[in-house]
C-alpha atoms as a PDB file:
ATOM      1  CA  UNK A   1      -4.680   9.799   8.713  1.00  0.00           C
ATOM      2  CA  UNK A   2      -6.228   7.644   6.234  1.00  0.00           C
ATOM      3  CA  UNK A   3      -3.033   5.294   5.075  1.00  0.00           C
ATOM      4  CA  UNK A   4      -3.754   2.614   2.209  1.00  0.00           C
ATOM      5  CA  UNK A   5      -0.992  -0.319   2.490  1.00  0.00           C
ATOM      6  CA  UNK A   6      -0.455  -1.658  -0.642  1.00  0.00           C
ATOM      7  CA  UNK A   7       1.203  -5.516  -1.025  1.00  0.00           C
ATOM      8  CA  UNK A   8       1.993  -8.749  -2.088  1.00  0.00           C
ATOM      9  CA  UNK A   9      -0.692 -11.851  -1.666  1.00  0.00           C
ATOM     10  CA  UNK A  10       1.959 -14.187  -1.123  1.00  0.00           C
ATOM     11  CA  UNK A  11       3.606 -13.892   2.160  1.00  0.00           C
ATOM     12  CA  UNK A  12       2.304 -16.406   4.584  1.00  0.00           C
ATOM     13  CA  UNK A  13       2.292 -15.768   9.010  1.00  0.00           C
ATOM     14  CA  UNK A  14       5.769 -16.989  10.150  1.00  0.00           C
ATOM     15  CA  UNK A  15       7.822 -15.444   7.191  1.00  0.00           C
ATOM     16  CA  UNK A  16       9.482 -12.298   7.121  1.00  0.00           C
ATOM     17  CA  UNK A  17       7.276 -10.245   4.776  1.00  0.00           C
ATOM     18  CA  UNK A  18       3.961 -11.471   6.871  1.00  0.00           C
ATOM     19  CA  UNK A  19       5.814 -10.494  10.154  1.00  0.00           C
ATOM     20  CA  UNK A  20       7.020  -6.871   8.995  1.00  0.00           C
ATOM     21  CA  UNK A  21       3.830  -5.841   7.615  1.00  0.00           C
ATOM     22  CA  UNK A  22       1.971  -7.268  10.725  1.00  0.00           C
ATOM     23  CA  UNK A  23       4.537  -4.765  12.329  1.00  0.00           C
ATOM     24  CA  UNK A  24       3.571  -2.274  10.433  1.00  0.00           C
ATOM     25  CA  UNK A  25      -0.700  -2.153  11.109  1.00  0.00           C
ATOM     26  CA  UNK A  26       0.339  -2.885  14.739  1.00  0.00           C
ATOM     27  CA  UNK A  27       2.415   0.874  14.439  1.00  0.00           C
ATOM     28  CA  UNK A  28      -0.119   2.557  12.306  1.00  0.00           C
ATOM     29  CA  UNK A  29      -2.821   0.815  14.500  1.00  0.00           C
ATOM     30  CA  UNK A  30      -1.637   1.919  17.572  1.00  0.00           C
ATOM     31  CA  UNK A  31      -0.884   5.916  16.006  1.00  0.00           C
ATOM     32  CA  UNK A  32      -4.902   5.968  15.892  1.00  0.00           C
ATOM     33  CA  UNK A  33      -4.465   5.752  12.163  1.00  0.00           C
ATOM     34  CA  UNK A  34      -7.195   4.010   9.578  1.00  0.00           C
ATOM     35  CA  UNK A  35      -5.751   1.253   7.433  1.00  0.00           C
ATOM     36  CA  UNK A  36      -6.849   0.930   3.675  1.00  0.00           C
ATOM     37  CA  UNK A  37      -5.749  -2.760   2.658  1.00  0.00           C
ATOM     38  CA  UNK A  38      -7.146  -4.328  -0.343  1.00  0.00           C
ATOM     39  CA  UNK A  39      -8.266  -6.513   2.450  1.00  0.00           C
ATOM     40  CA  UNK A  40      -7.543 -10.245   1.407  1.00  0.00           C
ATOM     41  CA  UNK A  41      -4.244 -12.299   2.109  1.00  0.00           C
ATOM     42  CA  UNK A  42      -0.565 -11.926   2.499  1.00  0.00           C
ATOM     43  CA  UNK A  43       0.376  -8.667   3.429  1.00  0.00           C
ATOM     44  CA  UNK A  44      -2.797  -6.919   3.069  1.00  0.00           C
ATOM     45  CA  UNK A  45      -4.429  -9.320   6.197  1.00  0.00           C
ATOM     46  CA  UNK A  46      -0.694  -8.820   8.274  1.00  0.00           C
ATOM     47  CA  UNK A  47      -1.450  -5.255   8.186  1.00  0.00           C
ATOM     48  CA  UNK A  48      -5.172  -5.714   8.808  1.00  0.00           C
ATOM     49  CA  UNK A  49      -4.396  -7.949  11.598  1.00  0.00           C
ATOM     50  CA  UNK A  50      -1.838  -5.329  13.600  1.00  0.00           C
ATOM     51  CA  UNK A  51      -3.931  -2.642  12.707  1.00  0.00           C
ATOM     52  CA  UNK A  52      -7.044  -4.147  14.441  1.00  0.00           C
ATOM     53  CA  UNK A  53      -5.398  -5.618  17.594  1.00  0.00           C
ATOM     54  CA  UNK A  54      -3.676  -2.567  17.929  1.00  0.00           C
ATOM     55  CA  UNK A  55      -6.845  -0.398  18.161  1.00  0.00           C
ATOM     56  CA  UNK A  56      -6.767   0.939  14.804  1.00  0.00           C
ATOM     57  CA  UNK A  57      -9.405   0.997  12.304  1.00  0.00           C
ATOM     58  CA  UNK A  58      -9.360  -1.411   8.714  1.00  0.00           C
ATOM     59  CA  UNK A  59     -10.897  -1.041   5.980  1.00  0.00           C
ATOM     60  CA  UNK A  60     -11.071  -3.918   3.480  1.00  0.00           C
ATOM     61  CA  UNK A  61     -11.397  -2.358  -0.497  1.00  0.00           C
ATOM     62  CA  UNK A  62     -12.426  -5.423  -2.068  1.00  0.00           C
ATOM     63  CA  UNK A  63     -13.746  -6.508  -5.499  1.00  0.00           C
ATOM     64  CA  UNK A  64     -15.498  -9.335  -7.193  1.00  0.00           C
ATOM     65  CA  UNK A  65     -13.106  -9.654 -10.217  1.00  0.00           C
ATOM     66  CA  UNK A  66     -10.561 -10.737  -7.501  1.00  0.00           C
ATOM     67  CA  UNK A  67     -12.695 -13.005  -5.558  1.00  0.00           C
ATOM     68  CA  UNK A  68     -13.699 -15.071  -8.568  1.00  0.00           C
ATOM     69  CA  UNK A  69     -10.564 -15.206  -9.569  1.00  0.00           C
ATOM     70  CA  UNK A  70      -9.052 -15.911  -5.980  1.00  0.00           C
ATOM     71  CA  UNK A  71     -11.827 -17.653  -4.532  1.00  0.00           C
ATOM     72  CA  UNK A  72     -11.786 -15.849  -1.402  1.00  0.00           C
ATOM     73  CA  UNK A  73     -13.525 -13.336   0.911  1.00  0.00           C
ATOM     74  CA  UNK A  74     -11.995 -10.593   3.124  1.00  0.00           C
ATOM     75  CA  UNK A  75      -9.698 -11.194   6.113  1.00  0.00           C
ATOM     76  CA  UNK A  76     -11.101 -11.437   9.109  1.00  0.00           C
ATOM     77  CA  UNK A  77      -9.738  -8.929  10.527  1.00  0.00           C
ATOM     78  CA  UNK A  78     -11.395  -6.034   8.144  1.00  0.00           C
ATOM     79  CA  UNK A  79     -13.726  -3.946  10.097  1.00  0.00           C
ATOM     80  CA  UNK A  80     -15.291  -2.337   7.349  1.00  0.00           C
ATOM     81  CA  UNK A  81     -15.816  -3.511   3.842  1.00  0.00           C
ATOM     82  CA  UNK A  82     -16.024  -1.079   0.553  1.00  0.00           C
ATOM     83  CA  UNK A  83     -16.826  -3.704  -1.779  1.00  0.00           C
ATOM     84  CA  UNK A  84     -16.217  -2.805  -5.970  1.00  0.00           C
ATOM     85  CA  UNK A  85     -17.366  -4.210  -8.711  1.00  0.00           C
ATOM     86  CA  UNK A  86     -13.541  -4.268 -10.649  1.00  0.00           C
ATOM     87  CA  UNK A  87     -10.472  -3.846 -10.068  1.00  0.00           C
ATOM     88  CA  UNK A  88     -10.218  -0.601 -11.586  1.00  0.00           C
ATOM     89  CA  UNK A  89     -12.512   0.153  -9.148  1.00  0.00           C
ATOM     90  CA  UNK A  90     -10.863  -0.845  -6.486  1.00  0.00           C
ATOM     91  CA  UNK A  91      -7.451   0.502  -7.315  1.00  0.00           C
ATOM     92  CA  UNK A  92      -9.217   4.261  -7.526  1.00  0.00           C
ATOM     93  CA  UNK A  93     -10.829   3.806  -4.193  1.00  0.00           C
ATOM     94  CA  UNK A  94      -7.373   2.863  -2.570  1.00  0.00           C
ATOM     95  CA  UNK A  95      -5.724   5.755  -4.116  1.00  0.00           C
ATOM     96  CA  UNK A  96      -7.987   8.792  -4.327  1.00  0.00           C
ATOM     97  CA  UNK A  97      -9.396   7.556  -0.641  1.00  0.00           C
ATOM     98  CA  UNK A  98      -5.916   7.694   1.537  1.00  0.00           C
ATOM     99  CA  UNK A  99      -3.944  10.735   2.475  1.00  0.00           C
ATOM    100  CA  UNK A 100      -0.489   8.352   2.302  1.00  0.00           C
ATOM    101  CA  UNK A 101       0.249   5.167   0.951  1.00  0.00           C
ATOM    102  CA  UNK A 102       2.886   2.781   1.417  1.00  0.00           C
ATOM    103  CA  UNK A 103       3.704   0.198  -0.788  1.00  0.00           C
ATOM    104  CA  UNK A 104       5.294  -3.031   0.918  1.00  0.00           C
ATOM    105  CA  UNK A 105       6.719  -5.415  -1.338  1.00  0.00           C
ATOM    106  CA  UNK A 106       4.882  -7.335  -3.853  1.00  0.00           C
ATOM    107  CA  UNK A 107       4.484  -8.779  -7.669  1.00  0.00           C
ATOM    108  CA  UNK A 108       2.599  -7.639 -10.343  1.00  0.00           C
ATOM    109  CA  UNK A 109      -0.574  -6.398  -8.960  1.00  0.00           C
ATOM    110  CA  UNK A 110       1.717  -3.842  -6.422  1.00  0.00           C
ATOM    111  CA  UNK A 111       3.659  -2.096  -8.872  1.00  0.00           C
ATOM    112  CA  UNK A 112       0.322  -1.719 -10.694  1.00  0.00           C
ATOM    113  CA  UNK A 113      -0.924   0.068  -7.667  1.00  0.00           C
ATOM    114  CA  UNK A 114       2.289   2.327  -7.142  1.00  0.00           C
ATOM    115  CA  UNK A 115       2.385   2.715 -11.022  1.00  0.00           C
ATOM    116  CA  UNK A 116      -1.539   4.294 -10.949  1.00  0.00           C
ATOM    117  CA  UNK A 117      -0.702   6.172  -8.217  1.00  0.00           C
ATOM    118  CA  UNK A 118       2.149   7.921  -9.021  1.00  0.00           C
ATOM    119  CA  UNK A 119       0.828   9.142 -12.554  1.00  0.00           C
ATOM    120  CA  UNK A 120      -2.328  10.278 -10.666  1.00  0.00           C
ATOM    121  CA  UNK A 121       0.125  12.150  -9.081  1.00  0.00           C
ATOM    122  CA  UNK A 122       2.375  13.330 -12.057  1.00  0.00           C
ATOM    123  CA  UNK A 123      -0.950  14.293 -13.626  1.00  0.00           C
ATOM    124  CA  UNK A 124      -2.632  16.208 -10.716  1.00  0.00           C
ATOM    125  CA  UNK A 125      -5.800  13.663 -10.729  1.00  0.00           C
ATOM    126  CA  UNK A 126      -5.273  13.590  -7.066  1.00  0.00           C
ATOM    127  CA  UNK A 127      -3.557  16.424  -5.109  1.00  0.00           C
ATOM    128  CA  UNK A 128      -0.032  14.763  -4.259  1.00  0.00           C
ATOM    129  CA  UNK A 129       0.900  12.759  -1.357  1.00  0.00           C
ATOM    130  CA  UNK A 130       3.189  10.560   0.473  1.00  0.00           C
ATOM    131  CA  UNK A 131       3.907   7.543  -1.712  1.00  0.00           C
ATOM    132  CA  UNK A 132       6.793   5.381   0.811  1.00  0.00           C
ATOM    133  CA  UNK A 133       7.731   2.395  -1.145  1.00  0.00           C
ATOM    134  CA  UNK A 134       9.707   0.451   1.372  1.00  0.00           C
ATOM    135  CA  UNK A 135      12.552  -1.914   1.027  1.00  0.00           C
ATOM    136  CA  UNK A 136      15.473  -2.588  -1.162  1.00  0.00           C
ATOM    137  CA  UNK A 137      13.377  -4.277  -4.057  1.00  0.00           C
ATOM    138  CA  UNK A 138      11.303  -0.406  -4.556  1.00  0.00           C
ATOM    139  CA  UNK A 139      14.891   1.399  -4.635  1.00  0.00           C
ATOM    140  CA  UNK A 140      16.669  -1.142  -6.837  1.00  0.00           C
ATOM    141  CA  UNK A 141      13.383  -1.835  -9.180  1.00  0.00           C
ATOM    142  CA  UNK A 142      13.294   1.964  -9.576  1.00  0.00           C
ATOM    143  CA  UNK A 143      17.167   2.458  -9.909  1.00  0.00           C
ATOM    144  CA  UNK A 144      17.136   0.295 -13.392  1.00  0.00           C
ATOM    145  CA  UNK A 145      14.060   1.813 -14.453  1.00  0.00           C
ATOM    146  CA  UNK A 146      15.280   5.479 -14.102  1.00  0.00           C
ATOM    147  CA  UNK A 147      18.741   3.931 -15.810  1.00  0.00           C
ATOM    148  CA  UNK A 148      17.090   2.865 -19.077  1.00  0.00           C
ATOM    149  CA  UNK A 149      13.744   4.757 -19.071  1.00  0.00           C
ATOM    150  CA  UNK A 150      15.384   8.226 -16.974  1.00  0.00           C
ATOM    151  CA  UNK A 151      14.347  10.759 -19.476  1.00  0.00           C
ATOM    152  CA  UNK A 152      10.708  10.127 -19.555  1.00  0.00           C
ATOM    153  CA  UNK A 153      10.802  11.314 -15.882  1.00  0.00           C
ATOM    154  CA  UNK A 154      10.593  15.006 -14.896  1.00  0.00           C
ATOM    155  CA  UNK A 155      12.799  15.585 -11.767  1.00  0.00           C
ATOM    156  CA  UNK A 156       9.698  16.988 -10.043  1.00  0.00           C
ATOM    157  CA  UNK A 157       8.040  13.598 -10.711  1.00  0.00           C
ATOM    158  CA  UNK A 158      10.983  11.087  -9.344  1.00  0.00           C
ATOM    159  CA  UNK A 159      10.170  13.140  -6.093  1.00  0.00           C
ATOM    160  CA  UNK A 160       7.052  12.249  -5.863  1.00  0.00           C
ATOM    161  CA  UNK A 161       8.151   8.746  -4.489  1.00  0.00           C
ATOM    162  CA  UNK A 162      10.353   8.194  -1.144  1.00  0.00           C
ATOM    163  CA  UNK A 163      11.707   5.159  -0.534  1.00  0.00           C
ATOM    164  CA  UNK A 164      12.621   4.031   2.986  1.00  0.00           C
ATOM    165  CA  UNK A 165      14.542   0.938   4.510  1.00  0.00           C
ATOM    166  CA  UNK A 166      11.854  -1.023   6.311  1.00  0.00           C
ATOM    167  CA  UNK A 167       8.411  -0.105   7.725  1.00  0.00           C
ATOM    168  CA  UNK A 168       9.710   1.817  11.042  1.00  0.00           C
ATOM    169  CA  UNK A 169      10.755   3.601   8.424  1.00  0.00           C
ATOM    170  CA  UNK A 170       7.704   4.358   6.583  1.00  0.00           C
ATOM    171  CA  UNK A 171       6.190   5.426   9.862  1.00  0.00           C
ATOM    172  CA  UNK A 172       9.176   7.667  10.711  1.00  0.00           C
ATOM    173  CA  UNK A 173       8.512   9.239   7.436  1.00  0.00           C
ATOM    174  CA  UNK A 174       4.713   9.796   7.725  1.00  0.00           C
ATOM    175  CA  UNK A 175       5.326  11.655  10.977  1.00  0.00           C
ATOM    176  CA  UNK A 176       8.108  13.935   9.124  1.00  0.00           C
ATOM    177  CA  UNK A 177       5.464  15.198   6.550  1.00  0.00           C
ATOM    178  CA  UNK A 178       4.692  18.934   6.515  1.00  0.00           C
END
């Protein structure tokens, strides 16, 4: 399958969130999946990084809005580069080109992406498909926002998101679609 990984830029290699989502490309990696990253730091390079020395294939989605701003280039660990002008751009090729995503967690610019997603979804713009937000932060985040906000959401569109515990998780879940 064709899995985008979306994520924070923060997390560093020693920490926790670096480590898990390096965890995570190595498992997708080594289920002969291709990885979809937005292909700079933090999260999106951990999963690039298992992903590759675990034999599967990356693909960085980059743009130049985000390098100017940044100041960076890809990891080095993307294989293949689909480089965008925006970051419009770059969201729509992460979500229209994956048949899952998971969404690790992250700040502003990941709920963005699992926000666009899901009302691609709710909307039929894309056919639906798994959308695994792991970790407490997703359920919690999600918890308050059906709490206040509850009514705006169809049952039928709630489902389209599944939350799971960690990233074995995630790939437990991928394997358990129809």
């Amino acid at each position: 399958m064709r899995i985008t990984v979306f994520g924070g830029s923060k997390p560093r290699p020693g920490e926790t969130a670096y480590e898990e989502a390096l965890t995570l490309g190595r498992l997708l990696g080594a289920a002969g999946h291709t990885v979809l990253t937005g292909g700079y730091i933090g999260t999106m390079e951990a999963v690039s990084r298992g992903a590759a020395e675990s034999g599967g294939h990356v693909i960085g989605v980059t743009c130049a809005e985000i390098e100017t701003w940044r100041g960076i280039g890809p990891n080095p660990w993307v294989q293949e580069e689909i480089r965008r002008a925006t970051l419009n751009e770059r969201l729509r090729t992460l979500i229209e080109s994956c048949e899952a995503a998971i969404a690790l967690p992250g700040g502003i610019g990941t709920l963005t992406e699992v926000s666009l997603m899901w009302s691609q979804m709710q909307i039929r713009a894309i056919s639906p498909r798994p959308l695994l937000l792991v970790g407490e932060g997703w359920q919690r985040t999600f918890e308050a926002f059906f709490a206040s906000l509850g009514a705006y959401v169809a049952p039928a569109d709630r489902a389209l998101l599944t939350f799971v515990p960690d990233v074995t998780g995630a790939v437990r879940a991928l394997g358990e679609r129809p």
